[in-house]
N, C-alpha and C. Protein backbone atom coordinates (compact mmCIF):
# COMPACT_ATOMS: atom_id res chain seq x y z
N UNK A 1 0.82 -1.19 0.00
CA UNK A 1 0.00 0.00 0.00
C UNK A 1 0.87 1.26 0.00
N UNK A 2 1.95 1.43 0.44
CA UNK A 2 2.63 2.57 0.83
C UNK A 2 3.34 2.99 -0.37
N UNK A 3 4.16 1.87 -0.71
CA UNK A 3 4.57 2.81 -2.21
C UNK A 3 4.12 3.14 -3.49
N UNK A 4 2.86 2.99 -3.46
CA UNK A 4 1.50 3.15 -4.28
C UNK A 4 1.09 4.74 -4.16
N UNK A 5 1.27 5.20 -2.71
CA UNK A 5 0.39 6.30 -2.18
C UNK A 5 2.00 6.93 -2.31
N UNK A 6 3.15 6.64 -1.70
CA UNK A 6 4.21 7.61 -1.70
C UNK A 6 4.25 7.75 -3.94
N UNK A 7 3.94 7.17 -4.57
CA UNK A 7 3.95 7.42 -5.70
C UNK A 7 3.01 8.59 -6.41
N UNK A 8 1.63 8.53 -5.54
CA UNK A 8 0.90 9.39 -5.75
C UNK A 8 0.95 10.71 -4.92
N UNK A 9 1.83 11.01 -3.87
CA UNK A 9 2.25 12.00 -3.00
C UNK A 9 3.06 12.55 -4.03
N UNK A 10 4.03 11.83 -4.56
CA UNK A 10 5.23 12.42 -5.32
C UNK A 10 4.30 13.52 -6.57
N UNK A 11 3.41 12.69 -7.33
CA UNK A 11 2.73 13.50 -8.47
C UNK A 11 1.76 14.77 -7.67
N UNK A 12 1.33 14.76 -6.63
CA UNK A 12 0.20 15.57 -6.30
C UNK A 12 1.27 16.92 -5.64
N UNK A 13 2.03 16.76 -5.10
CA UNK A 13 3.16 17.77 -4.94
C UNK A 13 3.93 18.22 -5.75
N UNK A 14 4.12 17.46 -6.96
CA UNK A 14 4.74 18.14 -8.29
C UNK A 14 3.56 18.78 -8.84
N UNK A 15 1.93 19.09 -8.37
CA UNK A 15 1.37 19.31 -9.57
C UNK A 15 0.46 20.44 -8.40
N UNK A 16 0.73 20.56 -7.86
CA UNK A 16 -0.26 20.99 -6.75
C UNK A 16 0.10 22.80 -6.71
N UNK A 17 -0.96 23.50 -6.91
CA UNK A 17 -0.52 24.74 -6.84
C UNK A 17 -1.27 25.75 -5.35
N UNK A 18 -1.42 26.23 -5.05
CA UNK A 18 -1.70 27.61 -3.81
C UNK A 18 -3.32 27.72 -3.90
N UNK A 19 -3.97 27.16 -3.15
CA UNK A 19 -5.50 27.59 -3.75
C UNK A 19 -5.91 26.05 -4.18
N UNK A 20 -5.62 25.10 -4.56
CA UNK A 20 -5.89 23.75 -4.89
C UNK A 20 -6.44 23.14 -3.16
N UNK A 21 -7.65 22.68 -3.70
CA UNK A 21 -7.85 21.52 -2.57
C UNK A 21 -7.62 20.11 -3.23
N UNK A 22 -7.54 19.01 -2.34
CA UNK A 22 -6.94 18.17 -2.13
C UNK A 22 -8.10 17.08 -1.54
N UNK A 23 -8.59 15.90 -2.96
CA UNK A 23 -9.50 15.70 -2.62
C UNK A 23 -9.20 14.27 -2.26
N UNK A 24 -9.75 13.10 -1.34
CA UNK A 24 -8.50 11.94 -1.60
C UNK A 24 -10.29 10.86 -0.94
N UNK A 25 -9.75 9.68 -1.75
CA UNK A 25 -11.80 9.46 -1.89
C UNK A 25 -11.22 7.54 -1.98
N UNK A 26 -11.24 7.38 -0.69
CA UNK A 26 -11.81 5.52 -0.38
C UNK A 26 -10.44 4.85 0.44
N UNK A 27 -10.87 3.96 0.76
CA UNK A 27 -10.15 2.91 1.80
C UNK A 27 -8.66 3.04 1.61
N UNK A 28 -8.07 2.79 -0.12
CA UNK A 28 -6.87 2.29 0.00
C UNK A 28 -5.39 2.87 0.11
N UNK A 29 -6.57 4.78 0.25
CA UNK A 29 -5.47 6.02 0.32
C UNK A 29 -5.74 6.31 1.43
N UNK A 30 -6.21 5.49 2.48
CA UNK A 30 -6.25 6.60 3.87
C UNK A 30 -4.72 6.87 4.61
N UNK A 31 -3.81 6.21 4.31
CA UNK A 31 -2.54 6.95 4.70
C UNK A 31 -2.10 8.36 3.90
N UNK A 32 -2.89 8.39 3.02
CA UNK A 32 -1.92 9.67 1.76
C UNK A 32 -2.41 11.17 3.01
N UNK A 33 -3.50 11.59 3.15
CA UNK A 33 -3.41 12.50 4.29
C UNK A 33 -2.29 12.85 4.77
N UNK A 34 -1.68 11.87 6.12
CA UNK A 34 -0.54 12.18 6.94
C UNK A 34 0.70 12.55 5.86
N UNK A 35 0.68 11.35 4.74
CA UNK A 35 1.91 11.35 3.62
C UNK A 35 1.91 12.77 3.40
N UNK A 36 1.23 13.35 3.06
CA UNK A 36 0.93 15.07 2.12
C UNK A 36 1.30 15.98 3.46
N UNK A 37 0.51 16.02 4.69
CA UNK A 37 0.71 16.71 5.47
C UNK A 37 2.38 17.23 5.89
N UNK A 38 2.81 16.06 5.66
CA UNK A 38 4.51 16.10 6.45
C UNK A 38 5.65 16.94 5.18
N UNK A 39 5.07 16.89 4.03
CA UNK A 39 5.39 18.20 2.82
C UNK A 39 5.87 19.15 2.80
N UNK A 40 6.81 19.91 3.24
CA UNK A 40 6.46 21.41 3.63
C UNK A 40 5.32 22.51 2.68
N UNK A 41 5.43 22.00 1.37
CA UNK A 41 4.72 22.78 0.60
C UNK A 41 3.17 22.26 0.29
N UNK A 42 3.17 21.12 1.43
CA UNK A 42 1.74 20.64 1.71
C UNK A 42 1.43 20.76 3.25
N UNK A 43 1.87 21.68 4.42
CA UNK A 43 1.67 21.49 5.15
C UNK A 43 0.62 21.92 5.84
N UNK A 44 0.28 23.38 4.54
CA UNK A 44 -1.15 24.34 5.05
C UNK A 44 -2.37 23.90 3.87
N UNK A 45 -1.55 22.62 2.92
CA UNK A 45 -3.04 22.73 1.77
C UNK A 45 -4.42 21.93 2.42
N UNK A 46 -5.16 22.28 1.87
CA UNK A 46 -6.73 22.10 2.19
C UNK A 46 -6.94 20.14 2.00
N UNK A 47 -6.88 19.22 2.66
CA UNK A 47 -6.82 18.13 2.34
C UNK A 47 -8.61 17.39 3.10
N UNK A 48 -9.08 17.11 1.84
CA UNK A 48 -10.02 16.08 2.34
C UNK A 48 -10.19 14.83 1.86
N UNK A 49 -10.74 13.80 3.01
CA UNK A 49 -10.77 12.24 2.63
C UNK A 49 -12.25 12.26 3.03
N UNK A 50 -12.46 11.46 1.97
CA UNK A 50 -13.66 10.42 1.51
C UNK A 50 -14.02 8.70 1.92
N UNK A 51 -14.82 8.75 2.44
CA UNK A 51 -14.80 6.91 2.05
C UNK A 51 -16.11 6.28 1.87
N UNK A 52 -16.21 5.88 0.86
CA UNK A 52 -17.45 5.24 -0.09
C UNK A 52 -17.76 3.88 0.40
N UNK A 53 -17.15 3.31 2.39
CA UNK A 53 -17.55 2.16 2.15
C UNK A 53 -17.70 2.66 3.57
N UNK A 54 -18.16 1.57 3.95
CA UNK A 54 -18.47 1.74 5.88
C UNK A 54 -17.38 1.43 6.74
N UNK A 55 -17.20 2.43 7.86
CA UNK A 55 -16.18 2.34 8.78
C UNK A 55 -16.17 1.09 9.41
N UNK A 56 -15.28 0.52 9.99
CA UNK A 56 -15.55 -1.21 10.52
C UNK A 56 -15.68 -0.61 12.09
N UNK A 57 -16.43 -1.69 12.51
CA UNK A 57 -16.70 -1.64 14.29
C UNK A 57 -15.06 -1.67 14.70
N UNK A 58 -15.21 -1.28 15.75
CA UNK A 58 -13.88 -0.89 16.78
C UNK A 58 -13.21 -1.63 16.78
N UNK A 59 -13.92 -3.07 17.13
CA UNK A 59 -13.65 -4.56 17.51
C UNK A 59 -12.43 -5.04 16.23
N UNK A 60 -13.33 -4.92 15.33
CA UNK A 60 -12.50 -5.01 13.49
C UNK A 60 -11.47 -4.25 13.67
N UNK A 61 -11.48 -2.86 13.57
CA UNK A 61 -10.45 -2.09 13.33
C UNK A 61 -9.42 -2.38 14.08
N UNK A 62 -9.49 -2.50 15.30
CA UNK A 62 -8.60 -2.45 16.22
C UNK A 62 -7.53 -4.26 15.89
N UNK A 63 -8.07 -4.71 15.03
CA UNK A 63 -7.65 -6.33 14.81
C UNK A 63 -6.45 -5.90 13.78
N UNK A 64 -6.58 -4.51 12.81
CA UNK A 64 -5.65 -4.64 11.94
C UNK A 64 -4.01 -4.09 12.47
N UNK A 65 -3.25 -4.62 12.03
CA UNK A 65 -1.66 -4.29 12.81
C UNK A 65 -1.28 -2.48 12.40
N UNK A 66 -2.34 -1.84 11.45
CA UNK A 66 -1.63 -0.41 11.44
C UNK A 66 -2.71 0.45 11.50
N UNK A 67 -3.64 -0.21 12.40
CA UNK A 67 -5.17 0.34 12.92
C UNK A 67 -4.73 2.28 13.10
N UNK A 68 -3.58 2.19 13.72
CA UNK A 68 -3.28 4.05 14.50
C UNK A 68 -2.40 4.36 13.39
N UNK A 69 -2.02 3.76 12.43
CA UNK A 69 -1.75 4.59 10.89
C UNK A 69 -2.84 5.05 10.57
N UNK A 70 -3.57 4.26 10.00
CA UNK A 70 -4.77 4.39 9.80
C UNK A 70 -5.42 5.43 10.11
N UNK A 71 -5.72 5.77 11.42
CA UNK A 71 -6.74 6.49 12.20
C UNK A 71 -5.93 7.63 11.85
N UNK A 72 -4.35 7.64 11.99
CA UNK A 72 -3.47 8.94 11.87
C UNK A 72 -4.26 9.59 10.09
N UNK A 73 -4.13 8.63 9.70
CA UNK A 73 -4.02 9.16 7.95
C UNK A 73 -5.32 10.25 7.70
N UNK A 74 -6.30 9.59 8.21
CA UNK A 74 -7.59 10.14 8.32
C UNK A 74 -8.03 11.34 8.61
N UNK A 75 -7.26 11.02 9.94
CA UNK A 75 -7.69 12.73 10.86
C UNK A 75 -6.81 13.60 10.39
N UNK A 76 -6.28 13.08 10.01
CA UNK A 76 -5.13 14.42 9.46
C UNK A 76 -5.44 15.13 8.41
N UNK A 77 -6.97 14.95 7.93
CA UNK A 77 -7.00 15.34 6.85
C UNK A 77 -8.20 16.80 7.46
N UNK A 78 -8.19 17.75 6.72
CA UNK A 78 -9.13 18.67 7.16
C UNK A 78 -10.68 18.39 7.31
N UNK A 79 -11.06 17.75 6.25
CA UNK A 79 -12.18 17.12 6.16
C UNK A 79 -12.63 16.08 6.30
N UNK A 80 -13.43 15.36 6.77
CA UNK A 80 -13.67 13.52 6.13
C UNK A 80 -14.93 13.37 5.87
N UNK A 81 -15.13 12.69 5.19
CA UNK A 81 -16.63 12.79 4.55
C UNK A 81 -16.93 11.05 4.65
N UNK A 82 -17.93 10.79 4.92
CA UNK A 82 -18.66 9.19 4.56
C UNK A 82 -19.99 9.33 3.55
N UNK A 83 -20.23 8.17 2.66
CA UNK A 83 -21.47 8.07 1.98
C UNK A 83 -22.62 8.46 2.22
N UNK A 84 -22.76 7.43 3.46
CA UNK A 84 -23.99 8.03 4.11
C UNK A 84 -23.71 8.33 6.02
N UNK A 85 -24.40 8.45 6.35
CA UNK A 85 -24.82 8.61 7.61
C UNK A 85 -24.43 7.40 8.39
N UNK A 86 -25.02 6.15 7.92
CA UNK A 86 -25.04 4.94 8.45
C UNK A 86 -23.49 4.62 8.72
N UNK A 87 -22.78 4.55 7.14
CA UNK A 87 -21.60 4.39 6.84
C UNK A 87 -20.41 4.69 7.94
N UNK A 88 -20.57 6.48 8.33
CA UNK A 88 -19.58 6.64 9.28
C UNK A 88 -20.31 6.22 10.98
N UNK A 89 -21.28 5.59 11.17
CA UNK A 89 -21.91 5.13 12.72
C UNK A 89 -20.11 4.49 13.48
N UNK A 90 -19.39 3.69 13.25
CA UNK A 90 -18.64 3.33 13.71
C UNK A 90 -17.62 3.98 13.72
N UNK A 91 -17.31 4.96 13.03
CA UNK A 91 -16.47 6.12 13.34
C UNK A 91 -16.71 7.06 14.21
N UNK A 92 -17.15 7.32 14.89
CA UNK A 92 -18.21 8.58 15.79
C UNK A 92 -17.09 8.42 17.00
């Protein structure tokens, strides 16, 4: 997963100008957030994450070995958005 997203950090910082938000949308980029944040020339841009699937119960999440990457990648982002309502219940 990581050098997938450090590949797409590399292009969004070569392309990224002053005034650009930063839109980042489903499960398999939730580390790119923190990735972008630590930038210097991404450290004030406008970053929001998306996720088009449902947050897993605590119980789940907490089972995966980079559960507090994870959670880091997320919050780090200015925004987070879920599908629906239902979707983010286990994120709350």
């Amino acid at each position: 997963m990581l050098p997938r997203q450090s590949s797409i950090t590399r292009v969004i910082i070569a392309n990224y100008r002053e005034g650009n938000r930063i839109w980042i949308n489903d499960y398999h980029l939730m580390l790119l957030p923190v990735l972008l944040h630590i930038n210097p020339k991404l450290v004030n841009a406008p970053i929001s994450f998306f996720l088009h699937i449902a947050f897993p119960s605590s119980e789940i999440f907490h089972c995966l070995s980079i559960h507090g990457s994870l959670l880091c990648g997320i919050l780090t982002a200015n925004l987070v958005g879920f599908q629906t309502a239902s979707y983010a219940w286990h994120f709350r």
